[in-house]
Each structure stands twice: as C-alpha cells, then as structure tokens.
N, C-alpha and C. Protein backbone atom coordinates (compact mmCIF):
# COMPACT_ATOMS: atom_id res chain seq x y z
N UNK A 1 -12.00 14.81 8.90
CA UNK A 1 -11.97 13.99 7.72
C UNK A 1 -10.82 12.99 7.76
N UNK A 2 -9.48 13.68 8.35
CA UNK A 2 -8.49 12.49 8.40
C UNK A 2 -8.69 11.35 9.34
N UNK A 3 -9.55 11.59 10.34
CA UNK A 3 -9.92 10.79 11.55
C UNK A 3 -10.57 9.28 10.85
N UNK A 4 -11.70 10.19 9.93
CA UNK A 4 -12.39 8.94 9.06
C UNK A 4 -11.48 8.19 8.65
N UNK A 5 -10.37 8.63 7.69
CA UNK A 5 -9.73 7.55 6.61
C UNK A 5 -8.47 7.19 7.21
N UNK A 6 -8.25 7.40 8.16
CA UNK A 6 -7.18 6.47 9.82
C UNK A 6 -8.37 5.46 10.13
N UNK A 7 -9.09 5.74 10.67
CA UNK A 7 -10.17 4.22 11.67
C UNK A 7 -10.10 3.57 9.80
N UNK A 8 -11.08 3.81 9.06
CA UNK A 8 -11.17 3.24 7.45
C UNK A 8 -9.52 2.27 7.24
N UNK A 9 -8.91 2.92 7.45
CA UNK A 9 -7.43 1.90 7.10
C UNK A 9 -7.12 1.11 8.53
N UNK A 10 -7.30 1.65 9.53
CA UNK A 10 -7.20 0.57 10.90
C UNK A 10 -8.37 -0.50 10.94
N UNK A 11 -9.13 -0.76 10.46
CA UNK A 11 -10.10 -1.05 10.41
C UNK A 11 -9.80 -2.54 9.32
N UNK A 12 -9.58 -2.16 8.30
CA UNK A 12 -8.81 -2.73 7.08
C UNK A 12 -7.62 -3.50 7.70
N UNK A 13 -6.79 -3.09 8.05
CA UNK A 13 -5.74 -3.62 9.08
C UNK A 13 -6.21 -4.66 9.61
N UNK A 14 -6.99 -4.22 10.61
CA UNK A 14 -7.36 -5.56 11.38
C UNK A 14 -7.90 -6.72 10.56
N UNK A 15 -9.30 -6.32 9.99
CA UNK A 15 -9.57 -7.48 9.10
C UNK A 15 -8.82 -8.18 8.24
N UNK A 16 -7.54 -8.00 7.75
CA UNK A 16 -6.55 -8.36 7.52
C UNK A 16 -5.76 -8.92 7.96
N UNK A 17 -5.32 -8.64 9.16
CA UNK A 17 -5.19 -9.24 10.19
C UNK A 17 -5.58 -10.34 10.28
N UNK A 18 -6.62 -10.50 10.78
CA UNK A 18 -7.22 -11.61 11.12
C UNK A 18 -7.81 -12.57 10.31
N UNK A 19 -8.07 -11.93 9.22
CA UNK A 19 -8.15 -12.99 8.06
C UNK A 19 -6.68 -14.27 7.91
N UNK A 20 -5.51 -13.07 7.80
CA UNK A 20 -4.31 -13.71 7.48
C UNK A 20 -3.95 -14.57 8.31
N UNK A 21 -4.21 -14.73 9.85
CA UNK A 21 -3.88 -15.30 10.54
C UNK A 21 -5.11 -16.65 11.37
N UNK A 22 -6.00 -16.81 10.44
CA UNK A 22 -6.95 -17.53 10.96
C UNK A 22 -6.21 -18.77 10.82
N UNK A 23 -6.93 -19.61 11.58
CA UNK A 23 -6.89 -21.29 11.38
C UNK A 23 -7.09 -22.20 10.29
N UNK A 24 -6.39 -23.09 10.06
CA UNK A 24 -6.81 -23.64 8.67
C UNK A 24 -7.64 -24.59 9.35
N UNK A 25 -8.32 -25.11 9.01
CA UNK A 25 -9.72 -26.13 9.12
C UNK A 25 -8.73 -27.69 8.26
N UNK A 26 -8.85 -28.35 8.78
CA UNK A 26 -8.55 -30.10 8.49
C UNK A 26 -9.59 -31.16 8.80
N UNK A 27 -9.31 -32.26 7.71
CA UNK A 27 -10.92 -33.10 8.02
C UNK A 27 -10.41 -34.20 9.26
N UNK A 28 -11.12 -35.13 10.11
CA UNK A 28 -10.30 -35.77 11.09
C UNK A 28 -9.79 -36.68 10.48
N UNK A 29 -8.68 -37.57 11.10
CA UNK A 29 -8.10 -38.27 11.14
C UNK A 29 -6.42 -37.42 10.89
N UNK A 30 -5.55 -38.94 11.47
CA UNK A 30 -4.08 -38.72 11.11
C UNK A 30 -3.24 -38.01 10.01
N UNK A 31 -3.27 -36.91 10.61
CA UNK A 31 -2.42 -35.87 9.06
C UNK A 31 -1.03 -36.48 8.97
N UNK A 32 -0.04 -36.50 10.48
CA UNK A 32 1.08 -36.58 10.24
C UNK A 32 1.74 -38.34 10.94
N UNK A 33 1.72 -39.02 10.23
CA UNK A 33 2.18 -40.62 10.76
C UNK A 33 3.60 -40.37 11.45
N UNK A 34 4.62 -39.94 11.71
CA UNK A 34 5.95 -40.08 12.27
C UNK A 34 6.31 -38.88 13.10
N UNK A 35 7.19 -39.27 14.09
CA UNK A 35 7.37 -38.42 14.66
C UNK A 35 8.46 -37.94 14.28
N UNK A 36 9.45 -36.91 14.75
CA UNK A 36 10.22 -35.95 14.29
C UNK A 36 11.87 -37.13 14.55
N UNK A 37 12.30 -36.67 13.76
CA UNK A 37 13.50 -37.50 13.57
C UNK A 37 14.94 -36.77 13.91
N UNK A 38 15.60 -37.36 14.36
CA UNK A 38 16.98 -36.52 14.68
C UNK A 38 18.21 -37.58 14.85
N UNK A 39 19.36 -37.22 14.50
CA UNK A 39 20.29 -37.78 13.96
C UNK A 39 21.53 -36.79 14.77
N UNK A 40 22.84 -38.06 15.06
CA UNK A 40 23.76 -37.26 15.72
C UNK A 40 24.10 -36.47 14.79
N UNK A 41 25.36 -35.47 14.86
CA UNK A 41 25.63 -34.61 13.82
C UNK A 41 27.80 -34.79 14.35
N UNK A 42 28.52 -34.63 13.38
CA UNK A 42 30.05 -35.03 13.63
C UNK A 42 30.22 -34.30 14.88
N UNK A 43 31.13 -34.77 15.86
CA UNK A 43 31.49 -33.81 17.07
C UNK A 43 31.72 -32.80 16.76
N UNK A 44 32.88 -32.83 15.43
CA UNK A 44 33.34 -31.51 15.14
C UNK A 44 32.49 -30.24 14.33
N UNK A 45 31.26 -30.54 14.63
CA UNK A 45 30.26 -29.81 13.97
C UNK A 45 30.62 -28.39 13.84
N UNK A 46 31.09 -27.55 12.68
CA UNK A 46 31.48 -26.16 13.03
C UNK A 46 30.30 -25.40 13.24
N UNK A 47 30.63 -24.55 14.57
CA UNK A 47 29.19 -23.77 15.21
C UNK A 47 28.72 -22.30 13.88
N UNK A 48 27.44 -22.10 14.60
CA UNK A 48 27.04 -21.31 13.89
C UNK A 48 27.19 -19.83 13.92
N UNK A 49 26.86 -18.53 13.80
CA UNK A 49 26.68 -17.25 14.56
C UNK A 49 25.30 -16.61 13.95
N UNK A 50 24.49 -16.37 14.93
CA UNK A 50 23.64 -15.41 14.41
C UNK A 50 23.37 -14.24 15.59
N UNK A 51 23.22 -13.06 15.31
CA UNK A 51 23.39 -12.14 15.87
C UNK A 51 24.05 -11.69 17.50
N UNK A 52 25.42 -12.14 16.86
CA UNK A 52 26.42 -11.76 17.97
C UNK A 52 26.36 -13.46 19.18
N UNK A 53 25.51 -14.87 18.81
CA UNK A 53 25.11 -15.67 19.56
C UNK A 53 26.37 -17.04 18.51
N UNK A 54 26.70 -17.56 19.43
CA UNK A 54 27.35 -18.67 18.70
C UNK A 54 26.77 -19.80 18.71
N UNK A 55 25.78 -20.46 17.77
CA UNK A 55 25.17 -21.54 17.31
C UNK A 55 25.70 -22.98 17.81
N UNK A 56 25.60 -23.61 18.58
CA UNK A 56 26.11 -24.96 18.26
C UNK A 56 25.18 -26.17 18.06
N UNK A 57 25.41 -26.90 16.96
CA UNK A 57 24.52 -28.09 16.50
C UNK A 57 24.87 -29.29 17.30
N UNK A 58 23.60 -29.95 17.85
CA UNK A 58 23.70 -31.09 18.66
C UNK A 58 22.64 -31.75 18.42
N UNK A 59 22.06 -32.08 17.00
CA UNK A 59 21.70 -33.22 16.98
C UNK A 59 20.92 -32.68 15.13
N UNK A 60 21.35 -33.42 14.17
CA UNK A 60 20.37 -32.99 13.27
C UNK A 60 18.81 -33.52 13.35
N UNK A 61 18.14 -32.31 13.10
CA UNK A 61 16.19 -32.79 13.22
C UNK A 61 15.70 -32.58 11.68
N UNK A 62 14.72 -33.51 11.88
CA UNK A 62 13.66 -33.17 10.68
C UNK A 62 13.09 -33.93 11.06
N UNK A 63 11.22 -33.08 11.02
CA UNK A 63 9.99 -33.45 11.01
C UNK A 63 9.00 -32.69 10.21
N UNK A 64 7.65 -33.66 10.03
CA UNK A 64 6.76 -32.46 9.33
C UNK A 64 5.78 -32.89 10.85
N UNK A 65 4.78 -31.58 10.94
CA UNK A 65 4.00 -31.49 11.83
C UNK A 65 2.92 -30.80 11.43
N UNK A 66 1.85 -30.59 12.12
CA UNK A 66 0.83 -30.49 12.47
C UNK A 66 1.15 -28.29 13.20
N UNK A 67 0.84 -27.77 12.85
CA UNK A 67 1.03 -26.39 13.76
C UNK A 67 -0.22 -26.80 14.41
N UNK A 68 0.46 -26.26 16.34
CA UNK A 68 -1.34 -26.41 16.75
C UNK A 68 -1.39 -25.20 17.68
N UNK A 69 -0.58 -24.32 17.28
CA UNK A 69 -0.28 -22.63 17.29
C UNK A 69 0.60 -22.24 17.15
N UNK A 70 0.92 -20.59 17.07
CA UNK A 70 2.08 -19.89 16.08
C UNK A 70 2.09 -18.51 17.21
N UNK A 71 3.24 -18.44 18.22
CA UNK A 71 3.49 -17.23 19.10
C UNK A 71 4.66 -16.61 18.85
N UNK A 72 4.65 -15.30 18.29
CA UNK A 72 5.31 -13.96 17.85
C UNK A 72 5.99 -13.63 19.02
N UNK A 73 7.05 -13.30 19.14
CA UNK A 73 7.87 -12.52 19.82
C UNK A 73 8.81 -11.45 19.05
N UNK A 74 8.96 -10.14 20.20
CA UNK A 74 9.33 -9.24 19.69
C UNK A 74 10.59 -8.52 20.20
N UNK A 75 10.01 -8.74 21.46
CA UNK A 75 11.10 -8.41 23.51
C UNK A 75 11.47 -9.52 24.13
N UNK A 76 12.65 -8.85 24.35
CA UNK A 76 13.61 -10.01 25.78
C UNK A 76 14.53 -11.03 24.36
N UNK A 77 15.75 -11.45 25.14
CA UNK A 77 16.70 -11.56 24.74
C UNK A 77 16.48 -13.08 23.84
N UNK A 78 15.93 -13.72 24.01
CA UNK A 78 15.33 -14.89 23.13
C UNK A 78 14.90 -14.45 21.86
N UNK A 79 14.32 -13.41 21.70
CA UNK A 79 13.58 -12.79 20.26
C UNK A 79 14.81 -12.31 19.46
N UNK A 80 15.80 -12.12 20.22
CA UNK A 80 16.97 -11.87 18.72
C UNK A 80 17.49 -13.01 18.61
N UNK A 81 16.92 -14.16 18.88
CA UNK A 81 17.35 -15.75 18.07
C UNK A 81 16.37 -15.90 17.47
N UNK A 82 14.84 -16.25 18.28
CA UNK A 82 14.28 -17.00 17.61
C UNK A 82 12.58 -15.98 17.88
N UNK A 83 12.35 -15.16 16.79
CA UNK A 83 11.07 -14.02 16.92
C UNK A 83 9.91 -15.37 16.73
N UNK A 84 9.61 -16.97 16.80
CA UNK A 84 8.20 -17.09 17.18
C UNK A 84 8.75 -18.59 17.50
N UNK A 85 7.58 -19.29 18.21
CA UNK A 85 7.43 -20.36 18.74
C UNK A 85 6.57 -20.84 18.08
N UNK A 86 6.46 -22.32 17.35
CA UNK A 86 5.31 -23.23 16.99
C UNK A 86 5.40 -24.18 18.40
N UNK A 87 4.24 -24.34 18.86
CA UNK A 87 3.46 -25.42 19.12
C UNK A 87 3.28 -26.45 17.79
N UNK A 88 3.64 -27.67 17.70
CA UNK A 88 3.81 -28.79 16.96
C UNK A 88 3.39 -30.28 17.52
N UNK A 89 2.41 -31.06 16.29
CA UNK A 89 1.84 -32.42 17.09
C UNK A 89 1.93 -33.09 15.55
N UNK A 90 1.92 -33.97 15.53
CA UNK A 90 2.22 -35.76 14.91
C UNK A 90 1.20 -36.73 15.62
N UNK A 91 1.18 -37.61 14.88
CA UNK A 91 0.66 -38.65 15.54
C UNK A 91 -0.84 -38.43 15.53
N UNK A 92 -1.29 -39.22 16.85
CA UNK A 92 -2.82 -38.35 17.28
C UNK A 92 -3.03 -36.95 17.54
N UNK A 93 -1.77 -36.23 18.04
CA UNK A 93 -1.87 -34.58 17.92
C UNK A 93 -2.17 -34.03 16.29
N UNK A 94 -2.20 -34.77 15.00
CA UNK A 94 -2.57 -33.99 14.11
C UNK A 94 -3.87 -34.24 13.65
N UNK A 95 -4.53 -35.36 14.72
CA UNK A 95 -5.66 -35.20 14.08
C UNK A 95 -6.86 -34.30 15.13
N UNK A 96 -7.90 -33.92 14.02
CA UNK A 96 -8.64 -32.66 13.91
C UNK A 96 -9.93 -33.43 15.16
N UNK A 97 -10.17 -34.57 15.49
CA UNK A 97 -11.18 -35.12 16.24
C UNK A 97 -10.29 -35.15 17.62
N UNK A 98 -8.87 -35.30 17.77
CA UNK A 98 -8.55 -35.33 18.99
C UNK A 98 -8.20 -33.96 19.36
N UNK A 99 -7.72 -33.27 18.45
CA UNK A 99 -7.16 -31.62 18.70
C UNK A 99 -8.85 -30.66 19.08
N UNK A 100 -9.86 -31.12 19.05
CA UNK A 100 -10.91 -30.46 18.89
C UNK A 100 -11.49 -30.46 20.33
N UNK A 101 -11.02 -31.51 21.04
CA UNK A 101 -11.23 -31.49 22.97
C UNK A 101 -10.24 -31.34 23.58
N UNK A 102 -9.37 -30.77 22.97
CA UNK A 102 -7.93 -30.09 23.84
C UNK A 102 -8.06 -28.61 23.42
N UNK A 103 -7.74 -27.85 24.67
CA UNK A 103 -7.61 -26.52 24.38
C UNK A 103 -5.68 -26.32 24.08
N UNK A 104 -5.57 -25.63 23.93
CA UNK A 104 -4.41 -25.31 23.50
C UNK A 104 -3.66 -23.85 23.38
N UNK A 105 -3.31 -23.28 24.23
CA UNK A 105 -2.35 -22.11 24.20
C UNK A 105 -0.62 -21.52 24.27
N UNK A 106 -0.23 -20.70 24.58
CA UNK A 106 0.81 -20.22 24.72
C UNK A 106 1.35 -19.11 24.86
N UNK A 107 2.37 -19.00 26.05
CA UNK A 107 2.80 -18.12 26.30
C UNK A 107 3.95 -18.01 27.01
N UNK A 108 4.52 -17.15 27.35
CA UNK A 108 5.99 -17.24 27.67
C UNK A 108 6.67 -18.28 27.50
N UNK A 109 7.22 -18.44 26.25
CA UNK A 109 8.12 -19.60 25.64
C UNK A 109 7.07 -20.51 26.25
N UNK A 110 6.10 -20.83 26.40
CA UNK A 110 5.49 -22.35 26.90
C UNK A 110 4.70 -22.45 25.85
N UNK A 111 3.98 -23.86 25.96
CA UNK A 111 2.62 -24.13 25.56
C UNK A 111 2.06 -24.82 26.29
N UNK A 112 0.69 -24.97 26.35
CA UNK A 112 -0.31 -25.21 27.36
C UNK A 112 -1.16 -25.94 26.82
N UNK A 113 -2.14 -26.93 26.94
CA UNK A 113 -2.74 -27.80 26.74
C UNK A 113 -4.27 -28.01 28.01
N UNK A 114 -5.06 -27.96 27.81
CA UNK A 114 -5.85 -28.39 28.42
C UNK A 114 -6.95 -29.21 28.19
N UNK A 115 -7.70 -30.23 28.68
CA UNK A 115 -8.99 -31.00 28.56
C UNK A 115 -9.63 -31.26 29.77
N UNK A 116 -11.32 -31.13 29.57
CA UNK A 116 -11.98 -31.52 29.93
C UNK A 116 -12.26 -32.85 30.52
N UNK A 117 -11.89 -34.45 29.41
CA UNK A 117 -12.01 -34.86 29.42
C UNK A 117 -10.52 -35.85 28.19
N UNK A 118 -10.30 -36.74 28.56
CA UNK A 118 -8.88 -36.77 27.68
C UNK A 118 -9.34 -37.55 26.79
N UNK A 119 -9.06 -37.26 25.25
CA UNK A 119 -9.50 -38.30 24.18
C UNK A 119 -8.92 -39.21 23.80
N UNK A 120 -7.69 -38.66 24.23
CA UNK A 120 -6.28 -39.99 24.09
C UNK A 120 -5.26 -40.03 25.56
N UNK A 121 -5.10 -41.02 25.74
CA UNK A 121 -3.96 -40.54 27.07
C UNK A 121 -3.21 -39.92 27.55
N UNK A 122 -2.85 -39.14 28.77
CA UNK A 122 -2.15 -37.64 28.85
C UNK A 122 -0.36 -38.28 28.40
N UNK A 123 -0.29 -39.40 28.35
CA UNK A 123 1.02 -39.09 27.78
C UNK A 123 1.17 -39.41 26.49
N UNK A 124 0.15 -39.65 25.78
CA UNK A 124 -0.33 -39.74 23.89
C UNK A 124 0.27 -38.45 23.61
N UNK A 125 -0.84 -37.41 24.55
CA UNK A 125 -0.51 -35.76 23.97
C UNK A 125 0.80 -35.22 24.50
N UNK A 126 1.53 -35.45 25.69
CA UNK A 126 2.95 -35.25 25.76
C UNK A 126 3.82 -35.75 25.14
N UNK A 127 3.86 -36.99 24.26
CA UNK A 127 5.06 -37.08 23.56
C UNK A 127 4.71 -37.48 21.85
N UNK A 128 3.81 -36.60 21.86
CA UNK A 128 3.10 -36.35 19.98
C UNK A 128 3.19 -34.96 20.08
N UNK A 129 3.38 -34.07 20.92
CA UNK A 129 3.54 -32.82 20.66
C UNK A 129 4.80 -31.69 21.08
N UNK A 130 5.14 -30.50 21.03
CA UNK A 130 6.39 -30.34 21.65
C UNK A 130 5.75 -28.70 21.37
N UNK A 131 6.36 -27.84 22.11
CA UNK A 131 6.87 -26.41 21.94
C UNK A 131 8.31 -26.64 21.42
N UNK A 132 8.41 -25.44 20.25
CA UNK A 132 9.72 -25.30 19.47
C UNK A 132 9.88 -24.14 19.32
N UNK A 133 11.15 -23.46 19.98
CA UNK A 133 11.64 -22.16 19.35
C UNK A 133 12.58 -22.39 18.35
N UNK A 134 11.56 -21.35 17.08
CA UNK A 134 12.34 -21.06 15.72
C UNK A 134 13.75 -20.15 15.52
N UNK A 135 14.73 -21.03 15.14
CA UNK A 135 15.64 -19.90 14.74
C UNK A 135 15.93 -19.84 13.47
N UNK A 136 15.18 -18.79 12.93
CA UNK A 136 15.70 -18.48 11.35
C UNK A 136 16.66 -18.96 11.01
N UNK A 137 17.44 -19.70 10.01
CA UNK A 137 18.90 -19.42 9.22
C UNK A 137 18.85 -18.49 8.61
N UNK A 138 17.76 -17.89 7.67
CA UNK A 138 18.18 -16.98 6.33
C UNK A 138 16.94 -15.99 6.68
N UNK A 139 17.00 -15.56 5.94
CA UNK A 139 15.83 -14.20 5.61
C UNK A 139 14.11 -15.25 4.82
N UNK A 140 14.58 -15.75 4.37
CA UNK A 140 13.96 -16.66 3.28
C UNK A 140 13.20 -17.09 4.52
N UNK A 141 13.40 -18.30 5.11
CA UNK A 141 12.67 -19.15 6.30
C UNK A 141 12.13 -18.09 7.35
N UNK A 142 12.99 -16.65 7.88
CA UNK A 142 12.13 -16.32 8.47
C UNK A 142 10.30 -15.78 8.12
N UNK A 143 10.75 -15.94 6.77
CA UNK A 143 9.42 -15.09 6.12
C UNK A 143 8.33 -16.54 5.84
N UNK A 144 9.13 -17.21 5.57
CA UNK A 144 7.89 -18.44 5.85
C UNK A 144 7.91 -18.66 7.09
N UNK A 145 8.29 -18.49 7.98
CA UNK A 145 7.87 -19.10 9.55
C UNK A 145 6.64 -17.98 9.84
N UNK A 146 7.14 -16.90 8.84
CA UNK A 146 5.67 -15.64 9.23
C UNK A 146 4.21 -15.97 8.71
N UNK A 147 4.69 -16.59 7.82
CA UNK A 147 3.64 -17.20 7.20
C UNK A 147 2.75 -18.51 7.71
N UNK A 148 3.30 -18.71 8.75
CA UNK A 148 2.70 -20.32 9.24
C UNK A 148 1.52 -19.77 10.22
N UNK A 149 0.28 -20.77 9.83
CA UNK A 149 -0.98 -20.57 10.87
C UNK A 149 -1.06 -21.81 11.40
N UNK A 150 -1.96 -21.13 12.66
CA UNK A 150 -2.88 -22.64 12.92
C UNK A 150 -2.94 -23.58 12.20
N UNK A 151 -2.91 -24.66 12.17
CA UNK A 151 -3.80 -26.16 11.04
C UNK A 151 -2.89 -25.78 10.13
N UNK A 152 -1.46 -25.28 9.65
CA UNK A 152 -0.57 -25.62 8.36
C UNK A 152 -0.49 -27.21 8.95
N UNK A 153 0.61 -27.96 8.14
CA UNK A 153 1.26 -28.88 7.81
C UNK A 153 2.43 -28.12 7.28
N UNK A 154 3.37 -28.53 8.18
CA UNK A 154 4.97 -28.47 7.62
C UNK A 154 5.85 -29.38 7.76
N UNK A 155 7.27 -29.06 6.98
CA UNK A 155 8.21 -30.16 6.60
C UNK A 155 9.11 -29.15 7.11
N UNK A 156 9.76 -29.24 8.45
CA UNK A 156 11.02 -28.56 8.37
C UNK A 156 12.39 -29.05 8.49
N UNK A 157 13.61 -28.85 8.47
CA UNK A 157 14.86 -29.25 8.29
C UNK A 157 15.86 -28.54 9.01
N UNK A 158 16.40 -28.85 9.78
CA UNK A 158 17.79 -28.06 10.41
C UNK A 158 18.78 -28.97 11.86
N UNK A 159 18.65 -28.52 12.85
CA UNK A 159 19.80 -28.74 13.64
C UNK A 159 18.61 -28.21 15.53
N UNK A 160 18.84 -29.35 16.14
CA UNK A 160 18.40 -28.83 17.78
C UNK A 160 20.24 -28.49 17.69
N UNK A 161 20.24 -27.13 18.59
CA UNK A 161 21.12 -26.45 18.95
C UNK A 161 21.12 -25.84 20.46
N UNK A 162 22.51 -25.31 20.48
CA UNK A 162 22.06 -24.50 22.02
C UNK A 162 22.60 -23.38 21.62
N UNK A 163 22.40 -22.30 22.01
CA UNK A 163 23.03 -20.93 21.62
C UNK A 163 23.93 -20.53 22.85
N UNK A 164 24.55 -20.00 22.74
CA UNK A 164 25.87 -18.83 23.55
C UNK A 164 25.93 -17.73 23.29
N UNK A 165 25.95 -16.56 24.40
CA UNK A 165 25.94 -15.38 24.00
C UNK A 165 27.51 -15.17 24.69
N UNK A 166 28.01 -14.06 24.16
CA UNK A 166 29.46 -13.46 24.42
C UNK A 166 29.57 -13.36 26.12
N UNK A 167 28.44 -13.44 26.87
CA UNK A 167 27.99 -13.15 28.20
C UNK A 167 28.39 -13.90 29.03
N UNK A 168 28.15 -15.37 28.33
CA UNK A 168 27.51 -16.88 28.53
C UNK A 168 26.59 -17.51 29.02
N UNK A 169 25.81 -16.20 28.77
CA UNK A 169 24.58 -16.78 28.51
C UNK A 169 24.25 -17.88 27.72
N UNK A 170 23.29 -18.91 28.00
CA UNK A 170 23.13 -19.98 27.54
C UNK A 170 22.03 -20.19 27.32
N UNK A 171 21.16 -20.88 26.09
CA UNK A 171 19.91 -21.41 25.54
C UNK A 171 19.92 -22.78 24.66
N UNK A 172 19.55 -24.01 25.82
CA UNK A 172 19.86 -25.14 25.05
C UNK A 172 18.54 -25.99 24.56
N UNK A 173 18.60 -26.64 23.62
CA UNK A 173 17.44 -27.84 23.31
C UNK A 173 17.11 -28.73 23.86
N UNK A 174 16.06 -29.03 24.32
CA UNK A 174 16.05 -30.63 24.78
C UNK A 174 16.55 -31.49 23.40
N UNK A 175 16.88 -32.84 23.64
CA UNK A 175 17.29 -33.56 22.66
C UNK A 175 16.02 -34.61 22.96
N UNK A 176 15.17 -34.96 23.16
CA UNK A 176 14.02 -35.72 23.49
C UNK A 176 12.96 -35.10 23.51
N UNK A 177 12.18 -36.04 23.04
CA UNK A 177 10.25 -35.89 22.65
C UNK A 177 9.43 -36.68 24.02
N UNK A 178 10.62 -37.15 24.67
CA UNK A 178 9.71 -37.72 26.18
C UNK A 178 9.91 -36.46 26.76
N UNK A 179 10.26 -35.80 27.08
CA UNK A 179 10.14 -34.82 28.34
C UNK A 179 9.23 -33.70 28.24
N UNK A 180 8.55 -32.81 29.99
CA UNK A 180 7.77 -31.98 29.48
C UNK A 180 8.17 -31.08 30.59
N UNK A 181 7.98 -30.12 30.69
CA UNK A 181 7.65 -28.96 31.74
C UNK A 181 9.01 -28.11 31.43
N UNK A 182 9.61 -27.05 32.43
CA UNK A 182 10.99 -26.76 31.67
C UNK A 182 11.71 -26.93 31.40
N UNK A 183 13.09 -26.69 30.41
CA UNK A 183 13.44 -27.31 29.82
C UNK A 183 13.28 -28.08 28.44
N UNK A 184 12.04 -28.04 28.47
CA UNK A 184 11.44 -29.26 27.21
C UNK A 184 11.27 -28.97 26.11
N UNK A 185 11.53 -27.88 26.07
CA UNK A 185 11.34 -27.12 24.29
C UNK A 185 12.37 -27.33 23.92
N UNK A 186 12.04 -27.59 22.82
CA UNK A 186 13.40 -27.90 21.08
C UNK A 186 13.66 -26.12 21.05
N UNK A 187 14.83 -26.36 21.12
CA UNK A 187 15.35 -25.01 20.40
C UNK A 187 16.32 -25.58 18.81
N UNK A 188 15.97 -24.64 17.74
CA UNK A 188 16.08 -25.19 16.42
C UNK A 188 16.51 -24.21 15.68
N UNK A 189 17.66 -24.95 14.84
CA UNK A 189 17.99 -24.16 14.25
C UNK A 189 17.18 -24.27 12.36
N UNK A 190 16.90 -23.32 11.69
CA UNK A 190 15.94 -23.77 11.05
C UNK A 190 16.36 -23.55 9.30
N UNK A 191 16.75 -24.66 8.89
CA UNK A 191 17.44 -24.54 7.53
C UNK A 191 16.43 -24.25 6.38
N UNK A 192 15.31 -25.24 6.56
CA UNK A 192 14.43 -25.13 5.54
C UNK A 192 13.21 -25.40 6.20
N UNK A 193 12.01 -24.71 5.44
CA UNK A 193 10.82 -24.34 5.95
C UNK A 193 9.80 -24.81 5.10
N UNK A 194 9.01 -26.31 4.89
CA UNK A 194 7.66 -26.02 3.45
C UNK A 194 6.58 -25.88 4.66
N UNK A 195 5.65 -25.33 3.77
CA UNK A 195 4.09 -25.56 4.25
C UNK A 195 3.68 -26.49 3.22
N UNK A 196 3.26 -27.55 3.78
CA UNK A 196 2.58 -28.52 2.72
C UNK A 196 1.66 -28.54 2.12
C-alpha cells in the first residue's frame, strides 16, 4: 500500500515538474531591440565575497533578454558561485520565427546552437546571443533565477566580474558580446532579477 502512495506522489512530482519548467510560447517577431549594455565601473571598485570567493567588478551590465535555456548546477566548484546558467538572445535571437530553426542546448558551462539551415547569419546568432553564469547577490534573486524558463523575458542588473578563490583559483568574464568558444561566457554578478 505504501508502494502505491510513493509512485502516486512521484508521479505528481514529475508532472510538476515539468509543468513548472516548460517553455513559454512567444508570437514571432523582435521581443528584445538592444543589446546588453555595460559600463566601466571606478577602478577602485570595492570587491565582493561570496562564499569564501572574492568578487571583483569589471564592468557594470544591464540587459533584458530573451531566455533561450535555463541549466541547473549542483557539483564542481563553479556551483558554489553561480548554481545555473541562462543561455540569453536579443535582437533576432528573441524572435520566435528565427529561434524555431535553431536547435539550442547546453551543457558543461557551454551552450550550443545548431541549424540545419541558417535563418539569419552565423554571426547574427553569435553576437545576439551569449551563455551567462548567474551569480546570485541575495537569497531573493537566487529564487527568481529558479524561477526563470525557457521563452521568459528578463531585465537583469549587476556587474561582469571575475571571482578568486583563497587558492587562486580564478573565474573571469568575457567583457564582449563579439567573442565565442572558450572563454566567452559572461560571468555575472547578479543584483537584480525581473521576469517581464
């Protein structure tokens, strides 16, 4: 009998699951007109700390984007900065007629992109889109970054940073939307979070 009402609540789980985390659906055309904006920040920028990592700000960002996926992390030494990665597009990446002949994945800190056939030029979709690792500031933003699906629209606010561990170990940002392969992910520090 307990067997039943375990699968009955796993069961529930999942569909829950997967409800919560489906795709939002958008009609085509241009959701997001601008690309992500960033601004020097004073030399003397005082650094940050989040868990035992010393923050440093090198460039203030703000953009709203397009999510064009949302990857959870849990393991390995990156996840006690930043537990998920958006995939993020602007431009022709937010609209729903060009995102619809690109495949699109991710994994190990990457994101991946593929087509058949290209709807816009391969460097349209390299510099309208970016992989970004999230770094919480507060408790608050991490719980909306949990909250972000497929097809949101967001407005976020904070700082490309590089982190330092006591080790020296090092994790830095690109400061540019031209570059791609490694290296090329925004690492971010993340002040404020809307879903639009």
């Amino acid at each position: 009998m307990r067997w039943r009402y375990l699968f009955v609540a796993l069961f529930a789980f999942a569909l829950w699951k997967l409800w919560s985390e489906r795709a939002i659906t958008r009609p085509p055309g241009v959701l997001v007109q601008d690309a992500p904006a960033q601004t020097a920040v004073d030399g003397a920028a005082r650094p940050l700390v989040k868990n035992g990592y010393t923050i440093q700000p090198l460039e203030r960002f703000a953009l709203d984007a397009r999510v064009l996926g949302a990857e959870r992390y849990r393991f390995g030494r990156e996840a006690d900065l930043s537990p998920i990665d958006l995939a993020l597009g602007w431009g022709p990446m937010s609209d729903t007629a060009v995102l619809a002949k690109i495949e699109i994945s991710q994994s190990n800190r990457f994101y991946f992109w593929r087509v058949e056939q290209f709807p816009i030029p391969r460097r349209e979709i390299e510099i309208n889109s970016a992989n970004m690792h999230m770094i919480p500031a507060t408790a608050d933003v991490e719980r909306a970054l949990s909250r972000v699906r497929t097809g949101s629209l967001i407005r976020l606010r904070g700082y490309l940073v590089e982190a330092v561990a006591p080790d020296g170990w090092r994790w830095r940002s690109s400061l540019t939307r031209e570059d791609t392969g490694n290296g090329a992910c925004e690492l971010v520090w993340v002040e404020r979070l809307d879903v639009l």
